[in-house]
PDB file of N, CA and C in Angstrom:
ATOM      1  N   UNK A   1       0.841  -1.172   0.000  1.00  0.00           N
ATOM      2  CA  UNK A   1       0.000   0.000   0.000  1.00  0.00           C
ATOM      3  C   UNK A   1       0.885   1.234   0.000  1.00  0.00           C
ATOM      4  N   UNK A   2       0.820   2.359  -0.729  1.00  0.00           N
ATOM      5  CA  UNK A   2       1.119   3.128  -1.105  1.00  0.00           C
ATOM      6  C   UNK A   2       0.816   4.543   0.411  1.00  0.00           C
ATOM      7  N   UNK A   3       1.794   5.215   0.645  1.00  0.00           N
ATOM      8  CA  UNK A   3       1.840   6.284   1.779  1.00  0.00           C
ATOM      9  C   UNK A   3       1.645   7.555   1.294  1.00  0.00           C
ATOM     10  N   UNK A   4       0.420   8.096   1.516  1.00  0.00           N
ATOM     11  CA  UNK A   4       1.119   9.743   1.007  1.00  0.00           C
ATOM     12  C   UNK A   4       1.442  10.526   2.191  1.00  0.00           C
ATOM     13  N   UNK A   5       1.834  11.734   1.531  1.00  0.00           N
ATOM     14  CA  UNK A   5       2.545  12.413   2.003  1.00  0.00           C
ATOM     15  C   UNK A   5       2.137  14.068   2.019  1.00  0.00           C
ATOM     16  N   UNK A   6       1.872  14.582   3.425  1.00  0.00           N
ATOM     17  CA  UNK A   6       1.124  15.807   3.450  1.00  0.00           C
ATOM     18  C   UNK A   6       1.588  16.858   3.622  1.00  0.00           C
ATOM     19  N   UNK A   7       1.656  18.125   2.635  1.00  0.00           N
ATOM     20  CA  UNK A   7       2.839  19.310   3.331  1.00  0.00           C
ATOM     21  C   UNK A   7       2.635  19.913   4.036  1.00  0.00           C
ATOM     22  N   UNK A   8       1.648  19.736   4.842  1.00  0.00           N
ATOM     23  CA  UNK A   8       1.052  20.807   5.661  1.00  0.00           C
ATOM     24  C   UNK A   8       1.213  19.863   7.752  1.00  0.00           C
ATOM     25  N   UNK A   9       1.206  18.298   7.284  1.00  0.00           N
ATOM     26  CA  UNK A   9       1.246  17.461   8.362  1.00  0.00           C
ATOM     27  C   UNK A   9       2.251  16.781   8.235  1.00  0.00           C
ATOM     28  N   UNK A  10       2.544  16.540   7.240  1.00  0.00           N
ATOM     29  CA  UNK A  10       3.725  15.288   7.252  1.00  0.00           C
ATOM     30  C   UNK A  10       3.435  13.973   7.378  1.00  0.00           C
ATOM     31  N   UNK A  11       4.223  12.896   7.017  1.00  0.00           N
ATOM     32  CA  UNK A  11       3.736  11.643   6.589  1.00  0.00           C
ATOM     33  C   UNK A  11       2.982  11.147   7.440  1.00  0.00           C
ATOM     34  N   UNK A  12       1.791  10.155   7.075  1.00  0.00           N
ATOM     35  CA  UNK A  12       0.953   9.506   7.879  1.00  0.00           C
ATOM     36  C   UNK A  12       0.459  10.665   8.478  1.00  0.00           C
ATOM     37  N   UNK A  13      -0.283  10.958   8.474  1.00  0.00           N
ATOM     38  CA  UNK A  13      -1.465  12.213   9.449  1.00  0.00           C
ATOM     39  C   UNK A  13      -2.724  11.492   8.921  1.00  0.00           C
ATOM     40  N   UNK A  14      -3.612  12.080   9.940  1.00  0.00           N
ATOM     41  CA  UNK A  14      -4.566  11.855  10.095  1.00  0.00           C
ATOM     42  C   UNK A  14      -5.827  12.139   8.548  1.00  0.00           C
ATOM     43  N   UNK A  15      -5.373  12.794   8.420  1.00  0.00           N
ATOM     44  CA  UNK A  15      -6.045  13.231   6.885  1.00  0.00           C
ATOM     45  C   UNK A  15      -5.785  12.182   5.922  1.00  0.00           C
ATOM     46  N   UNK A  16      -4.622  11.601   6.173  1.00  0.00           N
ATOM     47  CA  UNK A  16      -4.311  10.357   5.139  1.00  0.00           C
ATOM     48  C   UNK A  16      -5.357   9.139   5.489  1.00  0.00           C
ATOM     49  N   UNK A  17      -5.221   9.106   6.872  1.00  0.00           N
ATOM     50  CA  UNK A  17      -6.171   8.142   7.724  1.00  0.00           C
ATOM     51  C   UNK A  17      -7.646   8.510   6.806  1.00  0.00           C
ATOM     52  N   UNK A  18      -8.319   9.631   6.868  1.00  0.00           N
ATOM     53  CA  UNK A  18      -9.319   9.606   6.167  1.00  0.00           C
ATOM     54  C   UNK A  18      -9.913   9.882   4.788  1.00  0.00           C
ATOM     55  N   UNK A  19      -8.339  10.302   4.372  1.00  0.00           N
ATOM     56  CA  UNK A  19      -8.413  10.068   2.739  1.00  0.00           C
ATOM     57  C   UNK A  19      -8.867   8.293   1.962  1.00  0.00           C
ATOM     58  N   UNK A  20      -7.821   7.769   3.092  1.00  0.00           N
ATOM     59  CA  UNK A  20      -7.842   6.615   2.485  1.00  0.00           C
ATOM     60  C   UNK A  20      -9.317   6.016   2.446  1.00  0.00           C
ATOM     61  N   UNK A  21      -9.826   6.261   4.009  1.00  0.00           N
ATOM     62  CA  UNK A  21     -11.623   6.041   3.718  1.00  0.00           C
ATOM     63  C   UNK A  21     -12.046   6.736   3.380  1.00  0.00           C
ATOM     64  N   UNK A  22     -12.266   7.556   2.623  1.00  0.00           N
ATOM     65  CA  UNK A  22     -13.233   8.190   1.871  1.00  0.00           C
ATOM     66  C   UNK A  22     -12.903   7.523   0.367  1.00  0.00           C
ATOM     67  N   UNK A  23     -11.605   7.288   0.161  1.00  0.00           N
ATOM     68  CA  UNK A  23     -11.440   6.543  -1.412  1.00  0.00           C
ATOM     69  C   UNK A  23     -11.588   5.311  -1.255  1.00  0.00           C
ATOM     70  N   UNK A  24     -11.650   4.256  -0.256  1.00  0.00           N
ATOM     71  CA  UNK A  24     -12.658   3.012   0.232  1.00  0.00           C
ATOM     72  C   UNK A  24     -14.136   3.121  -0.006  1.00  0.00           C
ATOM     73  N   UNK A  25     -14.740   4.284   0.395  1.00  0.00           N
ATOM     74  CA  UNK A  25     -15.919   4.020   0.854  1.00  0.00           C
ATOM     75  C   UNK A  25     -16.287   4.781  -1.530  1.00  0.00           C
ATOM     76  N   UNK A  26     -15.905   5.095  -1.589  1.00  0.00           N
ATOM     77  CA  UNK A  26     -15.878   5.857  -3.097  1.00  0.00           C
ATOM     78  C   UNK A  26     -15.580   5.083  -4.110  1.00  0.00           C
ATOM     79  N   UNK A  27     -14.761   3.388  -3.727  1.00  0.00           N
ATOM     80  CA  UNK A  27     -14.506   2.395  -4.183  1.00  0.00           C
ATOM     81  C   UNK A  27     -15.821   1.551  -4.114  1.00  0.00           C
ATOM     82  N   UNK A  28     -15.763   1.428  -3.059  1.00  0.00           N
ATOM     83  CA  UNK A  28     -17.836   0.675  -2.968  1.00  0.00           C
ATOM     84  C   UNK A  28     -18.940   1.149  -3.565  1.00  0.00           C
ATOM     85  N   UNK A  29     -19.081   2.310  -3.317  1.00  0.00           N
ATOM     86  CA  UNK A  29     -20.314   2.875  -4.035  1.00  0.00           C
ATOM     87  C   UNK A  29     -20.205   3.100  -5.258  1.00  0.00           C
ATOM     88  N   UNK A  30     -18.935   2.830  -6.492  1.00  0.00           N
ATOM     89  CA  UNK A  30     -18.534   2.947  -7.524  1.00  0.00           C
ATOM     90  C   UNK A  30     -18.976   1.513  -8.027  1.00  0.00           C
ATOM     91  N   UNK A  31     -18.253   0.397  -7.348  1.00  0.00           N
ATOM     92  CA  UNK A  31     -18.725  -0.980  -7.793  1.00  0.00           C
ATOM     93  C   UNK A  31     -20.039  -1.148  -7.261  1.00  0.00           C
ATOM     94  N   UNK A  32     -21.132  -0.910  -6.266  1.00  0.00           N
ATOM     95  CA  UNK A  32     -22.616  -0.868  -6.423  1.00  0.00           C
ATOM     96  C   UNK A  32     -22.903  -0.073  -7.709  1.00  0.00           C
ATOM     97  N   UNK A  33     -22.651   0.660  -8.088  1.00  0.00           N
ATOM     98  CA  UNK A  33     -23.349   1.105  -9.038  1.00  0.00           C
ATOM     99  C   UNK A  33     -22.838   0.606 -10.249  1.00  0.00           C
ATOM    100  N   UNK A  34     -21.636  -0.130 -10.837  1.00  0.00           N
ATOM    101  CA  UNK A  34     -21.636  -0.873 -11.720  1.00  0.00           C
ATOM    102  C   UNK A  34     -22.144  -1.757 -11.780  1.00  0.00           C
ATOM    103  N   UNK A  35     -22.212  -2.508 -10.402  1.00  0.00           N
ATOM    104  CA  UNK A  35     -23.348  -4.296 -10.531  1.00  0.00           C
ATOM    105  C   UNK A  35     -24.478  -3.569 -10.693  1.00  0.00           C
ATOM    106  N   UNK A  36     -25.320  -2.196 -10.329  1.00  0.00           N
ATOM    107  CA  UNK A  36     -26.717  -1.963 -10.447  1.00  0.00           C
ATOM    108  C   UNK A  36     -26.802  -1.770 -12.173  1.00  0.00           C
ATOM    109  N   UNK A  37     -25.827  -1.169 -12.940  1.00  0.00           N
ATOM    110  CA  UNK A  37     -26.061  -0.822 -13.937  1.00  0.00           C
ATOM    111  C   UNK A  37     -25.976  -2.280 -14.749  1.00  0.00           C
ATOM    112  N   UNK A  38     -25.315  -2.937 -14.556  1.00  0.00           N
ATOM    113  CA  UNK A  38     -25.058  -4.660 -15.097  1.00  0.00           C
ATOM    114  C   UNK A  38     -26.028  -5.085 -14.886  1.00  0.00           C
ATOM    115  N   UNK A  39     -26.720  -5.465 -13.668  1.00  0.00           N
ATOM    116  CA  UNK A  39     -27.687  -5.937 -13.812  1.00  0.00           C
ATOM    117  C   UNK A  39     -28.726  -5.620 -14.338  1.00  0.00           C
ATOM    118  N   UNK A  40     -29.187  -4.236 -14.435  1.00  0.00           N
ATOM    119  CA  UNK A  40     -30.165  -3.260 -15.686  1.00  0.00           C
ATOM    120  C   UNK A  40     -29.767  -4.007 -16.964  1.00  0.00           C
ATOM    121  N   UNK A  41     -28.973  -3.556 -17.305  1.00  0.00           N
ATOM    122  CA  UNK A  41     -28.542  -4.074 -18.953  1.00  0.00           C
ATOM    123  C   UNK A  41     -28.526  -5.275 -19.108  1.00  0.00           C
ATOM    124  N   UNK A  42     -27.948  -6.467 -17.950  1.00  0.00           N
ATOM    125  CA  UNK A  42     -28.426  -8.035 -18.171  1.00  0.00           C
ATOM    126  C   UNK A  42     -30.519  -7.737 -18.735  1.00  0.00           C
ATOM    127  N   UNK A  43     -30.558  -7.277 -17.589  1.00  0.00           N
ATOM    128  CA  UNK A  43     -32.253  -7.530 -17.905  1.00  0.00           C
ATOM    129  C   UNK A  43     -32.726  -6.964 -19.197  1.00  0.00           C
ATOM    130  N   UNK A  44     -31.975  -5.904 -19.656  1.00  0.00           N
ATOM    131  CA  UNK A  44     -32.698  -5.600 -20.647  1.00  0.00           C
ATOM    132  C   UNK A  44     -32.024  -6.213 -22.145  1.00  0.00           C
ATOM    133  N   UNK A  45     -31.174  -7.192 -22.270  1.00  0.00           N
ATOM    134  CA  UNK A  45     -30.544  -7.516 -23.113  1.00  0.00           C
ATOM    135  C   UNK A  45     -31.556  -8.800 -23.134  1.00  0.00           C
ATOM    136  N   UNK A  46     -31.862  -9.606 -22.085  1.00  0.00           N
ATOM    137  CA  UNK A  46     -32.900 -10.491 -21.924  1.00  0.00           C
ATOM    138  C   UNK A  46     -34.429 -10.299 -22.512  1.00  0.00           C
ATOM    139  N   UNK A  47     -34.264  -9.433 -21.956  1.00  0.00           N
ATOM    140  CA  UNK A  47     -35.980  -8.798 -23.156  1.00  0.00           C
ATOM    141  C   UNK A  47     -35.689  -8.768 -24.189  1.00  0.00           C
ATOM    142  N   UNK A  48     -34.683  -8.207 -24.895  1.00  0.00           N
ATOM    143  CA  UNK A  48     -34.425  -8.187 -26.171  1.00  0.00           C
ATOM    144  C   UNK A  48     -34.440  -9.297 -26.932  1.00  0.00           C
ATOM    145  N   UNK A  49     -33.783 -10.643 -25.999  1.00  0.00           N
ATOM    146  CA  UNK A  49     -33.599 -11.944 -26.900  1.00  0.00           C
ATOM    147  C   UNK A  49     -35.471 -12.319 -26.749  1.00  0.00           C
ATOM    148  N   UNK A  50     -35.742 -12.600 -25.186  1.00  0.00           N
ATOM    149  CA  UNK A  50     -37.314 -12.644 -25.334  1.00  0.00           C
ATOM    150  C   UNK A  50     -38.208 -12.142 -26.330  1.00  0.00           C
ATOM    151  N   UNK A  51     -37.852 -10.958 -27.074  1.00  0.00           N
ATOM    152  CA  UNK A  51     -38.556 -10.346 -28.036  1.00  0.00           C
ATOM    153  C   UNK A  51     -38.194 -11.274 -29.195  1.00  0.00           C
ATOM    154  N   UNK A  52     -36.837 -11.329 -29.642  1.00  0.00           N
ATOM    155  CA  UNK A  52     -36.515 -11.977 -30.225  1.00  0.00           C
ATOM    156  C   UNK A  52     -37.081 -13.149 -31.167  1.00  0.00           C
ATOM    157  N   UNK A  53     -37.049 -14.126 -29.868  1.00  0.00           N
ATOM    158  CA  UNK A  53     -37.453 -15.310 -29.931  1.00  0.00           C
ATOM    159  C   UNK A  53     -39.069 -15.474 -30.270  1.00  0.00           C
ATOM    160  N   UNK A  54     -39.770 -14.284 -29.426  1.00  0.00           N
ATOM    161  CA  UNK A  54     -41.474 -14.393 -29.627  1.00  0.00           C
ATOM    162  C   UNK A  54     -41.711 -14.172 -31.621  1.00  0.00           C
ATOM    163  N   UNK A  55     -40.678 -13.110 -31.548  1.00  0.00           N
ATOM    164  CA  UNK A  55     -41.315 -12.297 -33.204  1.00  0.00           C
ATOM    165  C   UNK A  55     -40.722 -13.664 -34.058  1.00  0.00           C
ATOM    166  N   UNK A  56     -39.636 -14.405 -33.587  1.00  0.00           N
ATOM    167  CA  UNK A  56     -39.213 -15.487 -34.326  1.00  0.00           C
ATOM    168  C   UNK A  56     -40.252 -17.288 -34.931  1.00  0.00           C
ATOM    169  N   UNK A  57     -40.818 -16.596 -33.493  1.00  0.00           N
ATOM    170  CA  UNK A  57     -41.923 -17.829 -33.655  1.00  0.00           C
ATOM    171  C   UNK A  57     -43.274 -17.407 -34.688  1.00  0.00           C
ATOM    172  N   UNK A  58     -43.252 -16.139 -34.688  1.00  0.00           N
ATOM    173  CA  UNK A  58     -44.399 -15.207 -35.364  1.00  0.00           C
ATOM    174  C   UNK A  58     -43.828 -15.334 -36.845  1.00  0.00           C
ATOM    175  N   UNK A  59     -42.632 -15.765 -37.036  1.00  0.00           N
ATOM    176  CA  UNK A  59     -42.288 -15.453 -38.392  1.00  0.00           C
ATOM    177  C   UNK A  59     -41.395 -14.030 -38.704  1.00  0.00           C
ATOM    178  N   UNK A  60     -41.097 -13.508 -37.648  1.00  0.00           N
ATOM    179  CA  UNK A  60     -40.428 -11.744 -37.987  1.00  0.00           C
ATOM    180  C   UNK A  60     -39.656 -11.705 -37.667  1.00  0.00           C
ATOM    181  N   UNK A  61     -38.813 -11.135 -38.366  1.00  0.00           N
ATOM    182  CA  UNK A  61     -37.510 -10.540 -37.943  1.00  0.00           C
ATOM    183  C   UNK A  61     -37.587  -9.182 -38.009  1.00  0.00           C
ATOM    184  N   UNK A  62     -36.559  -8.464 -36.796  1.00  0.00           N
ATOM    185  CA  UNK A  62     -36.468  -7.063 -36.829  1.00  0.00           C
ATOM    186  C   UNK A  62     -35.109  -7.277 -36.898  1.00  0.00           C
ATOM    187  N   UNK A  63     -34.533  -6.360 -38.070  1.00  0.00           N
ATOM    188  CA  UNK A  63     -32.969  -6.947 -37.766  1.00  0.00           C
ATOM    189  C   UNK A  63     -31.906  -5.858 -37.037  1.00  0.00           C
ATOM    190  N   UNK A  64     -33.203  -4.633 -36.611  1.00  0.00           N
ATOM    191  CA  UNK A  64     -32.358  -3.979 -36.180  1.00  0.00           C
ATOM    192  C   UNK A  64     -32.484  -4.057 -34.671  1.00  0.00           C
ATOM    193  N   UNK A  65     -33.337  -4.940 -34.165  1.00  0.00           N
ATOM    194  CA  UNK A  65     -33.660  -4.807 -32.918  1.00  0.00           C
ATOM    195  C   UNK A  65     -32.504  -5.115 -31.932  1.00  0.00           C
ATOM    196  N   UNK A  66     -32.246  -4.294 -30.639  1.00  0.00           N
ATOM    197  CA  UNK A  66     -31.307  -4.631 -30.076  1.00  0.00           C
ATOM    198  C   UNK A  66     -31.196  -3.555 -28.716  1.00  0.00           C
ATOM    199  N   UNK A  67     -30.388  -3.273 -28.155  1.00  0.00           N
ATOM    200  CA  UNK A  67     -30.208  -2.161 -26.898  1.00  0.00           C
ATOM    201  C   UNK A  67     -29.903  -0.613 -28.057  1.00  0.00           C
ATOM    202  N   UNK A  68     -30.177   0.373 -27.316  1.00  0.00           N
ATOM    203  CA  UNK A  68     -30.020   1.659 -27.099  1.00  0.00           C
ATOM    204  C   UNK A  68     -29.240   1.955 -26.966  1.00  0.00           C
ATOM    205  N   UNK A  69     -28.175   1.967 -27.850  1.00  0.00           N
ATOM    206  CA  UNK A  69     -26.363   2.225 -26.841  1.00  0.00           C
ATOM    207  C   UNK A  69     -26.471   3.743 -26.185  1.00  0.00           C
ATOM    208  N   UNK A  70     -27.272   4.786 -26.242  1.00  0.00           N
ATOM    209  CA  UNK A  70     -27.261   6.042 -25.830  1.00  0.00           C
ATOM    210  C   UNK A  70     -27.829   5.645 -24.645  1.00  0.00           C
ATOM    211  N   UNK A  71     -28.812   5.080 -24.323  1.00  0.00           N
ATOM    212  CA  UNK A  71     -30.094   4.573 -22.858  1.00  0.00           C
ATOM    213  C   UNK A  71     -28.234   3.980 -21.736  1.00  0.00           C
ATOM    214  N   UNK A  72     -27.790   3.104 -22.804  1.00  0.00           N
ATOM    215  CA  UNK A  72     -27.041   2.500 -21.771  1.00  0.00           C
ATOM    216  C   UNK A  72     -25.833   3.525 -21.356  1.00  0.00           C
ATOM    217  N   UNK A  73     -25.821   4.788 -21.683  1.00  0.00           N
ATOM    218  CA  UNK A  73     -24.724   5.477 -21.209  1.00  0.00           C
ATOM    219  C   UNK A  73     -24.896   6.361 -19.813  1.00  0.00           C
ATOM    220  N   UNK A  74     -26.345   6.538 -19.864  1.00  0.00           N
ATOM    221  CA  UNK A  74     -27.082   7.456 -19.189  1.00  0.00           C
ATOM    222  C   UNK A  74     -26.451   7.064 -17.681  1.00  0.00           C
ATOM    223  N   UNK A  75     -27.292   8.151 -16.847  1.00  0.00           N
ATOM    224  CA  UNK A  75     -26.457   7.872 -15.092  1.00  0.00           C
ATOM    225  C   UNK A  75     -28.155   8.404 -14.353  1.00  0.00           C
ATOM    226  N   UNK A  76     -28.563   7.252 -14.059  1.00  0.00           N
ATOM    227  CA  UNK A  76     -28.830   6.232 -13.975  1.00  0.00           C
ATOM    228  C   UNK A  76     -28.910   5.313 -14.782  1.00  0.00           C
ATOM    229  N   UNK A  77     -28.272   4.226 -15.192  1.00  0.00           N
ATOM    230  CA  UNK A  77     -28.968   3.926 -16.438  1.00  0.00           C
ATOM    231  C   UNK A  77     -30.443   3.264 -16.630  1.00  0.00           C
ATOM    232  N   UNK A  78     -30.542   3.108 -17.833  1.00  0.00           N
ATOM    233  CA  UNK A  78     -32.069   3.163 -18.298  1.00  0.00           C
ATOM    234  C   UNK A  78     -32.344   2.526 -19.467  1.00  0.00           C
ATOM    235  N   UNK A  79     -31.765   1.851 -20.177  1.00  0.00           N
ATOM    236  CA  UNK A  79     -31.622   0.477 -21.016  1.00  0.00           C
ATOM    237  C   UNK A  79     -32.898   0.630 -21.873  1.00  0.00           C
ATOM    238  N   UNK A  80     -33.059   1.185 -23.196  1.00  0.00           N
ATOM    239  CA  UNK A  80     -34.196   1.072 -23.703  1.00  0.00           C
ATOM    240  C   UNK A  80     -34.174  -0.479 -24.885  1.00  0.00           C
ATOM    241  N   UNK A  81     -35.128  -0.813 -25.605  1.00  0.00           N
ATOM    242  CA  UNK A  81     -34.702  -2.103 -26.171  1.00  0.00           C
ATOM    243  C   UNK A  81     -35.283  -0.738 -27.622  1.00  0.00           C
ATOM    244  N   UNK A  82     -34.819  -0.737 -28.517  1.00  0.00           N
ATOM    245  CA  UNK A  82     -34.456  -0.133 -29.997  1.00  0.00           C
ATOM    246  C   UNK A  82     -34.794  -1.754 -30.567  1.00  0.00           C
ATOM    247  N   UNK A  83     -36.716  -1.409 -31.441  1.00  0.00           N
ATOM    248  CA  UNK A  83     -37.135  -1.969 -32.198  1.00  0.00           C
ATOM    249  C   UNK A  83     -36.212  -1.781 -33.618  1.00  0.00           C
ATOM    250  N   UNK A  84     -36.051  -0.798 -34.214  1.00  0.00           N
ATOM    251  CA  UNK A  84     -35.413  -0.489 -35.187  1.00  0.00           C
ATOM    252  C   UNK A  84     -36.251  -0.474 -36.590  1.00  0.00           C
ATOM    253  N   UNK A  85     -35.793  -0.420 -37.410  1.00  0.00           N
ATOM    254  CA  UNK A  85     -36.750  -0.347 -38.948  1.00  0.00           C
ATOM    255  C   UNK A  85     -36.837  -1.625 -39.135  1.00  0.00           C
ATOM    256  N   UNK A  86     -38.088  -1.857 -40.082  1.00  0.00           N
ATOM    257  CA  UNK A  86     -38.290  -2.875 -40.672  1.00  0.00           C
ATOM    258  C   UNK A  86     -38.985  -2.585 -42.155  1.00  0.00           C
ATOM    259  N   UNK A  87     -39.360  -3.415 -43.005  1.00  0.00           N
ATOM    260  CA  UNK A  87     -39.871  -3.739 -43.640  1.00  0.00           C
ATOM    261  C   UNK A  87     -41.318  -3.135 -44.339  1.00  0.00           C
ATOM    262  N   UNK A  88     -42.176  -2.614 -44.911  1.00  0.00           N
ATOM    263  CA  UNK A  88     -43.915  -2.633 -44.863  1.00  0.00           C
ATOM    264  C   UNK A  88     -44.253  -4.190 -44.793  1.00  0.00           C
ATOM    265  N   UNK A  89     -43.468  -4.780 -45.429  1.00  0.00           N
ATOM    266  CA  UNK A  89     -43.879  -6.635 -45.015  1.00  0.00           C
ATOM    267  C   UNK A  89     -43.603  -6.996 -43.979  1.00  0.00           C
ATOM    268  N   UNK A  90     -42.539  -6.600 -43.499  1.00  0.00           N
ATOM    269  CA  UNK A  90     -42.498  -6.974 -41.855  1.00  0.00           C
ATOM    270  C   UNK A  90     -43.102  -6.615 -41.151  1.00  0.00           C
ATOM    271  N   UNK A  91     -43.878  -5.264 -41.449  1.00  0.00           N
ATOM    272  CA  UNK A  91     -44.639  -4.431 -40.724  1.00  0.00           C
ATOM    273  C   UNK A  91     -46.424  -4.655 -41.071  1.00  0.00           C
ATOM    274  N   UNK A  92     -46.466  -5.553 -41.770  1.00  0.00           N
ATOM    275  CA  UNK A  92     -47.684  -6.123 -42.088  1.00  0.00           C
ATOM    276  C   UNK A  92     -47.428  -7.494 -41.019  1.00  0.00           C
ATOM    277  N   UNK A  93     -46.740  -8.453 -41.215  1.00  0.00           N
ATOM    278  CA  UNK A  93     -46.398  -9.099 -40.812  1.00  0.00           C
ATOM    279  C   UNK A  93     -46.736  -8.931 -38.884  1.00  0.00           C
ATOM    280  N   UNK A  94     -46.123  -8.070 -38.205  1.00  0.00           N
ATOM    281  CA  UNK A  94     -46.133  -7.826 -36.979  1.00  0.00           C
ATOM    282  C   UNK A  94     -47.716  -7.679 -36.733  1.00  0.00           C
ATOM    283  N   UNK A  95     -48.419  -6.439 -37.436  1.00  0.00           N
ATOM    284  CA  UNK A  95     -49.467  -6.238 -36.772  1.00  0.00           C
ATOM    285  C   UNK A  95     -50.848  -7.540 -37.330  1.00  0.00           C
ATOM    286  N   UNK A  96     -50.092  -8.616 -37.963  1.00  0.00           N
ATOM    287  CA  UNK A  96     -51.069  -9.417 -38.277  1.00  0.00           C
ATOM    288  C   UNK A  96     -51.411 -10.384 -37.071  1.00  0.00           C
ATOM    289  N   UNK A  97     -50.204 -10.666 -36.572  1.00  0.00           N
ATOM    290  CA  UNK A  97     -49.665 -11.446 -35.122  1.00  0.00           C
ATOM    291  C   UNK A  97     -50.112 -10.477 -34.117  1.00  0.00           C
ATOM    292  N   UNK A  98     -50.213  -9.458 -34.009  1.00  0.00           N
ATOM    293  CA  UNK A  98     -50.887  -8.687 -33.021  1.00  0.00           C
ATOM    294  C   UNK A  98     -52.299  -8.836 -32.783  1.00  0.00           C
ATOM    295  N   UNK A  99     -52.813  -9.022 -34.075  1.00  0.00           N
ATOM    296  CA  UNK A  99     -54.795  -9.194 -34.540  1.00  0.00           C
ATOM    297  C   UNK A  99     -54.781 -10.122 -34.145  1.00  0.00           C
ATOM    298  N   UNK A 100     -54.320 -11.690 -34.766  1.00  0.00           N
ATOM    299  CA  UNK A 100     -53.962 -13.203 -34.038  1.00  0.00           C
ATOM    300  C   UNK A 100     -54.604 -13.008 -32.662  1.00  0.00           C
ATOM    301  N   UNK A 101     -53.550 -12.062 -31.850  1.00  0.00           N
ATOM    302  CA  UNK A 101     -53.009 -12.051 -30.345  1.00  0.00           C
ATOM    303  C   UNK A 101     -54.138 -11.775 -29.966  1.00  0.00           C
ATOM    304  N   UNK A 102     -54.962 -10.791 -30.248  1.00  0.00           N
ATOM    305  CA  UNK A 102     -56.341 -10.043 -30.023  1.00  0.00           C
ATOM    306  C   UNK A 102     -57.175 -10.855 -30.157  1.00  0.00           C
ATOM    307  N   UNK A 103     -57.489 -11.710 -31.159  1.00  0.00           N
ATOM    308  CA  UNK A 103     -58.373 -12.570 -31.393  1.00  0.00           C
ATOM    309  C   UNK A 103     -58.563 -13.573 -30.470  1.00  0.00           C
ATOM    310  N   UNK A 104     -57.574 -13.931 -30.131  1.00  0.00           N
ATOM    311  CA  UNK A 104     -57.163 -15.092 -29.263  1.00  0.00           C
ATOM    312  C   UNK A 104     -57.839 -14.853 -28.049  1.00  0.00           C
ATOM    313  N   UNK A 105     -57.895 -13.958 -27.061  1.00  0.00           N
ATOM    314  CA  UNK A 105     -58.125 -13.179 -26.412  1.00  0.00           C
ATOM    315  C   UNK A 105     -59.392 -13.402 -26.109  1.00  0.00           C
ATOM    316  N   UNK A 106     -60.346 -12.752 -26.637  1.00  0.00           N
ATOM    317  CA  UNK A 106     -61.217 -11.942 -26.888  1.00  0.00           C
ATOM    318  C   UNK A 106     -62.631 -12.956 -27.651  1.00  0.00           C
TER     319      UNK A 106
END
């Protein structure tokens, strides 16, 4: 471990004593908030394949579908899932499986 050195106290003072915890405690709340943001983006990368997989069974592909790389920069983050463009056939396609869905229903 590394010593600093204070010009005003001189080595080891007390200020070092609480430098060092405050860059401990600034170390923790840095890695909580990377596992909080990881785990956001796990979940929302999961929806994405979930989407995936549903429109796959429907017959659709979105090929642009995927994360938000701007959502995931944000502070808090906020993970949006980016449908992306498709098709007018794909887009016939989707809302036909939507009517399906309704029908089904109803």
């Amino acid at each position: 471990m590394y010593q600093r050195v204070c010009r005003f106290y001189g080595p080891a003072s007390t200020l070092d004593v609480e430098s060092e915890e405050m860059d401990s405690e600034r170390n923790a709340l840095v890695k909580e908030h990377h596992m909080r943001r990881s785990s956001e983006t796990e979940e929302a990368r999961e929806a994405v394949r979930e989407l995936r997989d549903a429109l796959g069974r429907a017959g659709i592909t979105l090929p642009s579908l995927g994360l938000d790389v701007v959502s995931l920069a944000a502070d808090p983050p906020r993970p949006l899932v980016e449908l992306g463009c498709c098709t007018a056939a794909t887009a016939r396609l989707l809302a036909a499986a939507l009517v399906r869905k309704e029908g089904g229903r109803g």
